[in-house]
Protein backbone atom coordinates (compact mmCIF):
# COMPACT_ATOMS: atom_id res chain seq x y z
CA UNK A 1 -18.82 114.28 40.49
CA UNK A 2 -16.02 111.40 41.35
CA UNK A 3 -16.66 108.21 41.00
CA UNK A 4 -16.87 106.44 44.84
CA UNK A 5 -14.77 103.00 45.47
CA UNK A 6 -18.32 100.89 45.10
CA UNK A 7 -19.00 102.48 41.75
CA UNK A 8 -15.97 101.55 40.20
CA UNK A 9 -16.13 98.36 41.97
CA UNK A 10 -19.50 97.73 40.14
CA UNK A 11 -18.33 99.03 36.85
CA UNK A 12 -15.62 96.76 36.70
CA UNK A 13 -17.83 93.85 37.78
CA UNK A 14 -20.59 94.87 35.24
CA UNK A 15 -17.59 95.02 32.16
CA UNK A 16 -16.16 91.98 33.98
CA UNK A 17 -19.49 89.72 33.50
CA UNK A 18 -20.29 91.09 29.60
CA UNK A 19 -16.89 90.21 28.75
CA UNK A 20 -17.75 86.83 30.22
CA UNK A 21 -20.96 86.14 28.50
CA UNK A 22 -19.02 87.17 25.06
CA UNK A 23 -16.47 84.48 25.90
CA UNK A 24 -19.46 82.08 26.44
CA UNK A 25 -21.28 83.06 23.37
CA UNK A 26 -18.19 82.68 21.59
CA UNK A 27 -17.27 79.83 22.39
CA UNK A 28 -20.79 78.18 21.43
CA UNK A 29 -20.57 80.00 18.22
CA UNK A 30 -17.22 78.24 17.33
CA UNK A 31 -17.61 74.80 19.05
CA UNK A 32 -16.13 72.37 16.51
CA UNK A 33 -18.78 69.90 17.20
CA UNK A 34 -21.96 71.97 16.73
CA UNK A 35 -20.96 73.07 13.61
CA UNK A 36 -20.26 70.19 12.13
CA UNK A 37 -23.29 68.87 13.23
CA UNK A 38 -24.24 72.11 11.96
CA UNK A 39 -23.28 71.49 8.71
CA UNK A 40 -24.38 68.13 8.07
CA UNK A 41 -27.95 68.64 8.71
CA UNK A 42 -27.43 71.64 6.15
CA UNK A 43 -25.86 69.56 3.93
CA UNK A 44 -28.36 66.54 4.54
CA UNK A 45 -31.68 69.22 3.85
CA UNK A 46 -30.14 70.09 0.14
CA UNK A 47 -29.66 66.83 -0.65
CA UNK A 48 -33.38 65.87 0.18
CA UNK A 49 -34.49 68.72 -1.71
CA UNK A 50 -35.64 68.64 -5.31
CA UNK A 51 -32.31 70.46 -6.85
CA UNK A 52 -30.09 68.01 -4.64
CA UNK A 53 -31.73 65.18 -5.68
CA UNK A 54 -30.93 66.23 -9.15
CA UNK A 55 -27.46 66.78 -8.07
CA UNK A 56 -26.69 63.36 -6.94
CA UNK A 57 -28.39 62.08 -9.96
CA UNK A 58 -26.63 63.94 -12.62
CA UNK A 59 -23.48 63.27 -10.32
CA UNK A 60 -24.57 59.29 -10.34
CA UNK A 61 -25.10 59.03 -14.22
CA UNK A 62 -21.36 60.88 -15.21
CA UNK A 63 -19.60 58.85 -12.83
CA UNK A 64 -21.24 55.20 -14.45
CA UNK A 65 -20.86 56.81 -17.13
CA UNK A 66 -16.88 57.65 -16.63
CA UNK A 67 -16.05 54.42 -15.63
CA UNK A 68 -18.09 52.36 -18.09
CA UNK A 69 -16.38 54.07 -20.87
CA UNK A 70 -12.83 53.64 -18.97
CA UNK A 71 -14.26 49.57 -19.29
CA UNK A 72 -15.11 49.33 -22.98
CA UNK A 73 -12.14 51.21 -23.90
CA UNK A 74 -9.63 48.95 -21.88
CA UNK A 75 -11.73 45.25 -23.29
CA UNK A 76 -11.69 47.11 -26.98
CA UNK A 77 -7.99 47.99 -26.25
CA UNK A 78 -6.86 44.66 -24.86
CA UNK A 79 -9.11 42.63 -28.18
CA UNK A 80 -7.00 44.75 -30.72
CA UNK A 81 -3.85 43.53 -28.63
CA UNK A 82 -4.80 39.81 -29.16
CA UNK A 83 -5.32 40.51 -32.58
CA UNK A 84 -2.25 41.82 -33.49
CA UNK A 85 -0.63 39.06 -31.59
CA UNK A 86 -2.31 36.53 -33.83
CA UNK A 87 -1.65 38.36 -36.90
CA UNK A 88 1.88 38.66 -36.02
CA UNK A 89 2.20 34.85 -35.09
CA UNK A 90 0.59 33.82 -38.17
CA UNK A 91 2.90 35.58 -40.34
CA UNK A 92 6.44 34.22 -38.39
């Protein structure tokens, strides 16, 4: 049985609104803005939860602990400087 003018019409105007509504759904999917909003909250939930609280803190002790070491070794470093520079004045 062949299709009549208004069939095809309606066909086309069916496929022509579902490929709109996948434009529109795709377009919400990939908005730059919701995701990153997106992602924050994700990213704000861990780090209110037990294991991300732990993961800041172990995070927070290494990184005092990095950079107080970096400042002992740099006062040590510079007090063996002045000492040599005293020894070696002493003996001129």
């Amino acid at each position: 049985m062949p299709r009549t003018p208004e069939q095809i019409q309606q066909e086309i105007d069916a496929a022509r609104e579902s490929l709109g509504a996948t434009l529109d759904e795709l377009a919400f999917r990939t908005n730059p803005q919701r995701l990153a909003d997106q992602g924050k909250a994700k990213v704000q939930e861990f780090l209110q939860s037990p294991p991300g609280i732990a993961i800041v803190s172990v995070v927070g002790l290494t990184v005092t602990f990095v950079v107080t070491r970096k400042i002992v070794r740099r006062v040590r470093h510079t007090d063996r400087r002045r000492k040599v520079d005293v020894t070696y004045r002493r003996v001129r």
